[in-house]
C-alpha atoms as a PDB file:
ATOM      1  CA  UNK A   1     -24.770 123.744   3.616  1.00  0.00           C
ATOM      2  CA  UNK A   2     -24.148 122.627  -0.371  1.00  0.00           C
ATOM      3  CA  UNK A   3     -22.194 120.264  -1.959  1.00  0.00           C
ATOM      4  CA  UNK A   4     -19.736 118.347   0.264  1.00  0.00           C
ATOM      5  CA  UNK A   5     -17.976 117.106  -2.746  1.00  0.00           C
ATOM      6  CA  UNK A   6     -17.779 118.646  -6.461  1.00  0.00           C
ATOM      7  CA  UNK A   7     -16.404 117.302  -9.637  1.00  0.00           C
ATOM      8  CA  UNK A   8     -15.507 119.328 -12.469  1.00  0.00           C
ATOM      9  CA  UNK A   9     -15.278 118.181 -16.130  1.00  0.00           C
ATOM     10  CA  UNK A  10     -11.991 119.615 -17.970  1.00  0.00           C
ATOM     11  CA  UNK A  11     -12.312 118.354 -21.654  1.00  0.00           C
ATOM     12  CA  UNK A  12      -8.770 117.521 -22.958  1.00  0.00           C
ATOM     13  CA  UNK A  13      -7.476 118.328 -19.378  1.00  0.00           C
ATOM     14  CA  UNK A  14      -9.491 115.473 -17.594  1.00  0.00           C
ATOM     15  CA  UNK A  15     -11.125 116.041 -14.437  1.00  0.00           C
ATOM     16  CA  UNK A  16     -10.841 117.300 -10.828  1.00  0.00           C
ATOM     17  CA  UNK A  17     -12.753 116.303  -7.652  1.00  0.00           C
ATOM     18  CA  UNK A  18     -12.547 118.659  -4.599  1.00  0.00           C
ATOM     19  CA  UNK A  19     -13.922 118.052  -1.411  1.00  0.00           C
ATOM     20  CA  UNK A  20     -12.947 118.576   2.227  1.00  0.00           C
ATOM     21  CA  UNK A  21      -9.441 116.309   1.733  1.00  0.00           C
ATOM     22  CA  UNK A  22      -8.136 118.708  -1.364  1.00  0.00           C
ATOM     23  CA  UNK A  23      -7.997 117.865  -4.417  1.00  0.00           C
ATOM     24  CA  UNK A  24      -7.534 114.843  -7.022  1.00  0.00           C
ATOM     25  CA  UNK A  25      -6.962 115.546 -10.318  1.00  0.00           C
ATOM     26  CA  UNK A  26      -7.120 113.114 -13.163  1.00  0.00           C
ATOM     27  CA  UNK A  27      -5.801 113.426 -16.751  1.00  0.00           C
ATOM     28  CA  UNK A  28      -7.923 112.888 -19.417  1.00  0.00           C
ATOM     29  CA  UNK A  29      -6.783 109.446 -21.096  1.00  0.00           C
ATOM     30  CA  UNK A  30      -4.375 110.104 -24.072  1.00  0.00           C
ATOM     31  CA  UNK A  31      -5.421 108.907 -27.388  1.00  0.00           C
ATOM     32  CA  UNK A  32      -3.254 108.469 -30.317  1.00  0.00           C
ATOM     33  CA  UNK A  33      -5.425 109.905 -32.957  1.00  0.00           C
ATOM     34  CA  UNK A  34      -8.483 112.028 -30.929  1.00  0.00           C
ATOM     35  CA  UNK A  35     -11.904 112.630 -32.842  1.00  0.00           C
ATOM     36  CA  UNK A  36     -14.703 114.460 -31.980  1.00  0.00           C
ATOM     37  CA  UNK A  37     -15.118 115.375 -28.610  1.00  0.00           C
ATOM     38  CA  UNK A  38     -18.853 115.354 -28.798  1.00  0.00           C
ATOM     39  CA  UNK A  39     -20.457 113.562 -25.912  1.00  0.00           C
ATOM     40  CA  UNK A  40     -17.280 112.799 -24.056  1.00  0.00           C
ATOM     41  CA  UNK A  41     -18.618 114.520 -20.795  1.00  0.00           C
ATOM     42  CA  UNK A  42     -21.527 112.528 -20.847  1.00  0.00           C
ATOM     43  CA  UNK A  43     -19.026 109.346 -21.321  1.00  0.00           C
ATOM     44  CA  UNK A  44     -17.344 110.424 -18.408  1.00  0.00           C
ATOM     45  CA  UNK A  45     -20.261 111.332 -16.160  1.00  0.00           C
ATOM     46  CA  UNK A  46     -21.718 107.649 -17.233  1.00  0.00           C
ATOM     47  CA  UNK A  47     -18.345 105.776 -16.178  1.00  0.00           C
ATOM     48  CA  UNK A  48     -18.172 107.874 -12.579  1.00  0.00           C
ATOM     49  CA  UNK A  49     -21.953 107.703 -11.625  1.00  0.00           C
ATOM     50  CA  UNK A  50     -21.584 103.694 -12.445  1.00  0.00           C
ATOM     51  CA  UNK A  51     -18.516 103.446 -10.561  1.00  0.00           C
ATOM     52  CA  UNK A  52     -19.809 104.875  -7.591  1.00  0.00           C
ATOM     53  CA  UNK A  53     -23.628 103.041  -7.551  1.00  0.00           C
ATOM     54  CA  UNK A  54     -21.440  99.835  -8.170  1.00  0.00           C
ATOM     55  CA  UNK A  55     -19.145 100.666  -5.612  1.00  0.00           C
ATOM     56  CA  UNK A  56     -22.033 101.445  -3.293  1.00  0.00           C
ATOM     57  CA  UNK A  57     -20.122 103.904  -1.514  1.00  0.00           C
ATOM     58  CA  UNK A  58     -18.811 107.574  -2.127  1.00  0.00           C
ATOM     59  CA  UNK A  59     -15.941 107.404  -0.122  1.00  0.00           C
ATOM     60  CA  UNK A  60     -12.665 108.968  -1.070  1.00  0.00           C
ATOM     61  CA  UNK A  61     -11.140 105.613  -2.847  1.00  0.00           C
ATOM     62  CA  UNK A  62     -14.155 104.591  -4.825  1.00  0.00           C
ATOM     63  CA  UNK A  63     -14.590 108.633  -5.578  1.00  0.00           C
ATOM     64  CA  UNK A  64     -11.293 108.199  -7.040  1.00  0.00           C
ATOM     65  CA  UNK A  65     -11.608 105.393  -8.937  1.00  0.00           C
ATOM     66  CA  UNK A  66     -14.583 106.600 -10.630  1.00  0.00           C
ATOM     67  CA  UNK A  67     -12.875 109.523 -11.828  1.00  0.00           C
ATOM     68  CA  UNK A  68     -10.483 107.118 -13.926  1.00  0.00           C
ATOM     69  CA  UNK A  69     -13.030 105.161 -15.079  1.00  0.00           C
ATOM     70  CA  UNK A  70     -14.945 108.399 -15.735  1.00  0.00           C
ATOM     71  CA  UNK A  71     -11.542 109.759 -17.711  1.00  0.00           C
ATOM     72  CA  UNK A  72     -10.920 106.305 -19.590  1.00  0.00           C
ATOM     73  CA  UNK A  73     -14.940 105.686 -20.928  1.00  0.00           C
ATOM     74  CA  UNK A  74     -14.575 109.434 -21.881  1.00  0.00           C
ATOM     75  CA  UNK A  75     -11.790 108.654 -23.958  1.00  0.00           C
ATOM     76  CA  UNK A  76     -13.569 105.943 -26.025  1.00  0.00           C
ATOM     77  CA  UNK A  77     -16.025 108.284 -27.184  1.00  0.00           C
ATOM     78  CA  UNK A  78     -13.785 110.407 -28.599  1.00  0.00           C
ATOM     79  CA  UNK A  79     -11.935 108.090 -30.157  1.00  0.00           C
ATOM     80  CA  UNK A  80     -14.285 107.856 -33.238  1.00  0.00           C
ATOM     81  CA  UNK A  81     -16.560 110.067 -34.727  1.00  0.00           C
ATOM     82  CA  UNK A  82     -19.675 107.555 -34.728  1.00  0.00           C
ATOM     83  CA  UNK A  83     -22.692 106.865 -32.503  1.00  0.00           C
ATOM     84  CA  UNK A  84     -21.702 103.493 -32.117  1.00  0.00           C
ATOM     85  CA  UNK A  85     -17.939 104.683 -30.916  1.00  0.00           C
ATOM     86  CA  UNK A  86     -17.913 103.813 -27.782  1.00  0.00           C
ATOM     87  CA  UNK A  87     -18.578 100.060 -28.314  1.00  0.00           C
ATOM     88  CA  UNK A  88     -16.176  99.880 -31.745  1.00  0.00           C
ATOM     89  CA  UNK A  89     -13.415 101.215 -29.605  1.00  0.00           C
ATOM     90  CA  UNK A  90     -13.509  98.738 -26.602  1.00  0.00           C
ATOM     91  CA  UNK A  91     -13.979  96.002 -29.658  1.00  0.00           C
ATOM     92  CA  UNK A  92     -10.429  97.692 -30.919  1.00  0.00           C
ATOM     93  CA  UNK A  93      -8.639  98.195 -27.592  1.00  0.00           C
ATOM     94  CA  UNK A  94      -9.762  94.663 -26.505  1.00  0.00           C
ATOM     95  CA  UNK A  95      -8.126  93.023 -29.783  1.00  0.00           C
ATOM     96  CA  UNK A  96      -5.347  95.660 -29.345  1.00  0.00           C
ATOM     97  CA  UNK A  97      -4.277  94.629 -25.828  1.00  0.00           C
ATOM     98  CA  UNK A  98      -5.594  90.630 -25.952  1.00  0.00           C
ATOM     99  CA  UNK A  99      -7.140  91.530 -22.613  1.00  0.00           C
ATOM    100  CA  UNK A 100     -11.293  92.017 -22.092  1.00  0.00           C
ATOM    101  CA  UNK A 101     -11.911  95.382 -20.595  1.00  0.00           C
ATOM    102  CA  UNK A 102     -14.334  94.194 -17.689  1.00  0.00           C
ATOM    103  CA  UNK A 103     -10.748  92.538 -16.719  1.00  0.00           C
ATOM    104  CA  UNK A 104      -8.969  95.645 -17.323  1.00  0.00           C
ATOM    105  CA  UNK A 105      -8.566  97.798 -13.873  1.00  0.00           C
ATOM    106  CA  UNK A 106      -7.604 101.614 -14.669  1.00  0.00           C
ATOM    107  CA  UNK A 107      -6.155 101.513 -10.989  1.00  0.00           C
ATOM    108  CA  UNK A 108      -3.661  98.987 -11.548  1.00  0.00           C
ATOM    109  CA  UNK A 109      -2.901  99.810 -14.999  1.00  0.00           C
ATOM    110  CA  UNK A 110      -1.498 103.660 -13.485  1.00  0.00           C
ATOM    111  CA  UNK A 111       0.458 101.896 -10.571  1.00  0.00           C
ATOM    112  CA  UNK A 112      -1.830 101.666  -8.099  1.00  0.00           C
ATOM    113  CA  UNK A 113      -1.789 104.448  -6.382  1.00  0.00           C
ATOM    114  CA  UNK A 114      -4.301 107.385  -6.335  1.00  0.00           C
ATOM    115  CA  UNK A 115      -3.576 108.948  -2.353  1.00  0.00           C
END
């Protein structure tokens, strides 16, 4: 009876997931110059909930994964102190890095491995 699986929201700590395997822990992205913190949860509770009805699965890797995508769409909200944020700072990282973000993959970009 209850929840089988439970995600807390940290702020500037990130995020944990427990559930009957333990539990995963994820940092909250760093940013070189933070902002207001304002909405960030909801950020992060957008990027997990889309993970996992993209995913189409809640199983323990694509649980996972949506916490770092979770962590990293957080992190753009924070990053500016505007409605419009979110969107301005993918435009910025995207120019930044010379890659798209849709091409980006969180996973790969921490080494791979989340076990």
């Amino acid at each position: 009876m209850g929840p089988s699986t439970l995600v807390v929201k940290r702020g500037e700590y990130g995020a944990m997931l427990v559930d009957k395997n333990g539990v995963f822990c994820v940092p909250a992205f760093p940013l070189e110059e933070p902002h207001d913190p304002t909405g960030a949860g909801d950020s992060f509770a957008g990027g997990f909930m889309g993970y996992v009805a993209g995913a189409g699965s809640t199983n323990d890797a694509a649980l996972r994964r949506a916490m770092v995508y979770g962590s990293v769409l957080g992190s753009f909200t924070v990053e500016a102190l505007r409605p419009r944020a979110p969107a301005e700072a993918q435009k910025a990282r995207d120019t930044r890095q010379g890659t798209p973000l849709f091409e980006i993959d969180p996973i790969q970009t921490l080494g791979g491995k989340l076990f």
